[in-house]
Protein backbone atom coordinates (compact mmCIF):
# COMPACT_ATOMS: atom_id res chain seq x y z
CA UNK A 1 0.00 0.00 0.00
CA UNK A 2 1.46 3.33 -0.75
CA UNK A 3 1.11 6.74 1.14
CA UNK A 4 1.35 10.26 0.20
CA UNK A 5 4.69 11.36 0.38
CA UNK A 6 5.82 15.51 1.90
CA UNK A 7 7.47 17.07 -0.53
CA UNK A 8 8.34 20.86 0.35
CA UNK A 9 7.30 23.60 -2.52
CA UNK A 10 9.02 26.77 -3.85
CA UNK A 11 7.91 28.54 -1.59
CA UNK A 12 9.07 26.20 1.56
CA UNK A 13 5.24 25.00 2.13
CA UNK A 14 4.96 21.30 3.02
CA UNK A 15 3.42 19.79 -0.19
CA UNK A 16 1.46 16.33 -0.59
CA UNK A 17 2.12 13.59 -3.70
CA UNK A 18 -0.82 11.87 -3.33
CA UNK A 19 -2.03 8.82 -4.53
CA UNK A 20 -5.61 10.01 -5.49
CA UNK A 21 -6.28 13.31 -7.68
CA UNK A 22 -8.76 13.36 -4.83
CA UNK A 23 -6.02 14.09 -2.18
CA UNK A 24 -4.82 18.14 -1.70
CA UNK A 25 -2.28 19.48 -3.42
CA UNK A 26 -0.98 21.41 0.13
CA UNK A 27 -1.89 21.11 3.73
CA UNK A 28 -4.13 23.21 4.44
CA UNK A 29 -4.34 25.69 7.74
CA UNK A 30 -6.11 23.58 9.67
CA UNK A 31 -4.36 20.41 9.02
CA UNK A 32 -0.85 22.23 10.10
CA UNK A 33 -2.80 23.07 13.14
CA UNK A 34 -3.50 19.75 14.16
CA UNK A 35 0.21 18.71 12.89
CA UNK A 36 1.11 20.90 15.01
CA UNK A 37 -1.03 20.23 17.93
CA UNK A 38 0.41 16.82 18.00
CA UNK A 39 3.86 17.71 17.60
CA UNK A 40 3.52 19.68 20.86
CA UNK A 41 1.77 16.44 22.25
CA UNK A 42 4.51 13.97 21.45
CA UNK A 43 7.15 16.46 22.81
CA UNK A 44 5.14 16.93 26.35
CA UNK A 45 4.91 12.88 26.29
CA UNK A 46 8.64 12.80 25.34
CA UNK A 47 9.59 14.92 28.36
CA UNK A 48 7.01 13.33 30.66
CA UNK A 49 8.69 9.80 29.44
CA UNK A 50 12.18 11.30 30.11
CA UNK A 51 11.60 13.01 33.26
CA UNK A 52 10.30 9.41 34.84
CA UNK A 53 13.42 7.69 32.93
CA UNK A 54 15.32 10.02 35.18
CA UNK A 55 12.92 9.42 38.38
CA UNK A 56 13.71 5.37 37.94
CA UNK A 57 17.48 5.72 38.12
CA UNK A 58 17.57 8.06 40.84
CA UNK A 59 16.16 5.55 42.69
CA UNK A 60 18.20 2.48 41.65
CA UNK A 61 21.08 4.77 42.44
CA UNK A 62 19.40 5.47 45.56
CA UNK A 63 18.89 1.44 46.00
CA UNK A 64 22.61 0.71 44.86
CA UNK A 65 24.03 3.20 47.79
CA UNK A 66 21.40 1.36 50.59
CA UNK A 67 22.85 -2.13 49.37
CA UNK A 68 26.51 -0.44 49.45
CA UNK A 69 26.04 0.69 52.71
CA UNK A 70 24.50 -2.66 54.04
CA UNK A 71 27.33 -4.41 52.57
CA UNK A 72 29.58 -2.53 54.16
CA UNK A 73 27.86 -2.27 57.76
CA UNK A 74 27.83 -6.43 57.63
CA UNK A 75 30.63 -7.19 59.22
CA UNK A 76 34.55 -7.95 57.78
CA UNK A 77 34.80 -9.31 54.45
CA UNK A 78 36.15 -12.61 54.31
CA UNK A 79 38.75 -14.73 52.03
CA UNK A 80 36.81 -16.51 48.86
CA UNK A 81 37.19 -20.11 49.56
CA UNK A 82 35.16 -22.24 47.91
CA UNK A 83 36.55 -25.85 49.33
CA UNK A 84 35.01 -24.49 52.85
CA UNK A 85 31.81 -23.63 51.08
CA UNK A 86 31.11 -26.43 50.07
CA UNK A 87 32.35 -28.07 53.05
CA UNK A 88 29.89 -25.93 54.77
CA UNK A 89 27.47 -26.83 52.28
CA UNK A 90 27.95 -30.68 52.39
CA UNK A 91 27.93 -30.34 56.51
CA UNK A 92 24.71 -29.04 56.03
CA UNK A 93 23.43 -31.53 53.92
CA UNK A 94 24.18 -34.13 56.65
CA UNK A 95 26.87 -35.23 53.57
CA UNK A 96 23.59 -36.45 51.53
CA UNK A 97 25.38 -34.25 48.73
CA UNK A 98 23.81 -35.14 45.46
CA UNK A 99 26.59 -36.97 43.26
CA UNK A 100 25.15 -35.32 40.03
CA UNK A 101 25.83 -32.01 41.01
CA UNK A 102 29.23 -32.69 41.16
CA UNK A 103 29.71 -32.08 45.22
């Protein structure tokens, strides 16, 4: 299916090829008007989209620094050592460690 393509005219007016003789030859006032109208629309709902885009990472910044700080207020870090996890792991199991997992 085709549609009418905007073409601009000498004199810098937005123009219409249509696809029907039936179709205007230029947009008339009332049809900028309402192109205009939405254009003024879609930028509001652009900056209403942006400003909560903004709102959301505030507060998974806001998140981040909570989990940063309870990190931190947990106690000392301690040496990765995975044979004592699953030690720990297989203690707690009652060493019933499943054999196809590999433990």
């Amino acid at each position: 299916m085709k549609t009418d393509a905007l073409d601009i005219d000498a004199d810098g007016l937005p123009l219409f090829r249509p696809d029907s003789a039936a179709a205007p030859s230029r947009i008339d006032g009332t049809t900028a008007l309402r192109l205009e109208k939405e254009t003024l629309h879609l930028q509001d709902l652009e900056a209403s989209l942006m400003e909560q885009q903004d709102q959301l990472r505030l507060l998974q910044f806001e998140q981040l620094r909570r989990d940063i700080q309870d990190g931190l207020a947990s106690g000392e870090a301690e040496a990765w050592n995975p044979k004592a996890i699953k030690a720990e792991g297989r203690r707690r199991l009652g060493g019933h460690a499943d054999s196809r997992l590999g433990v």
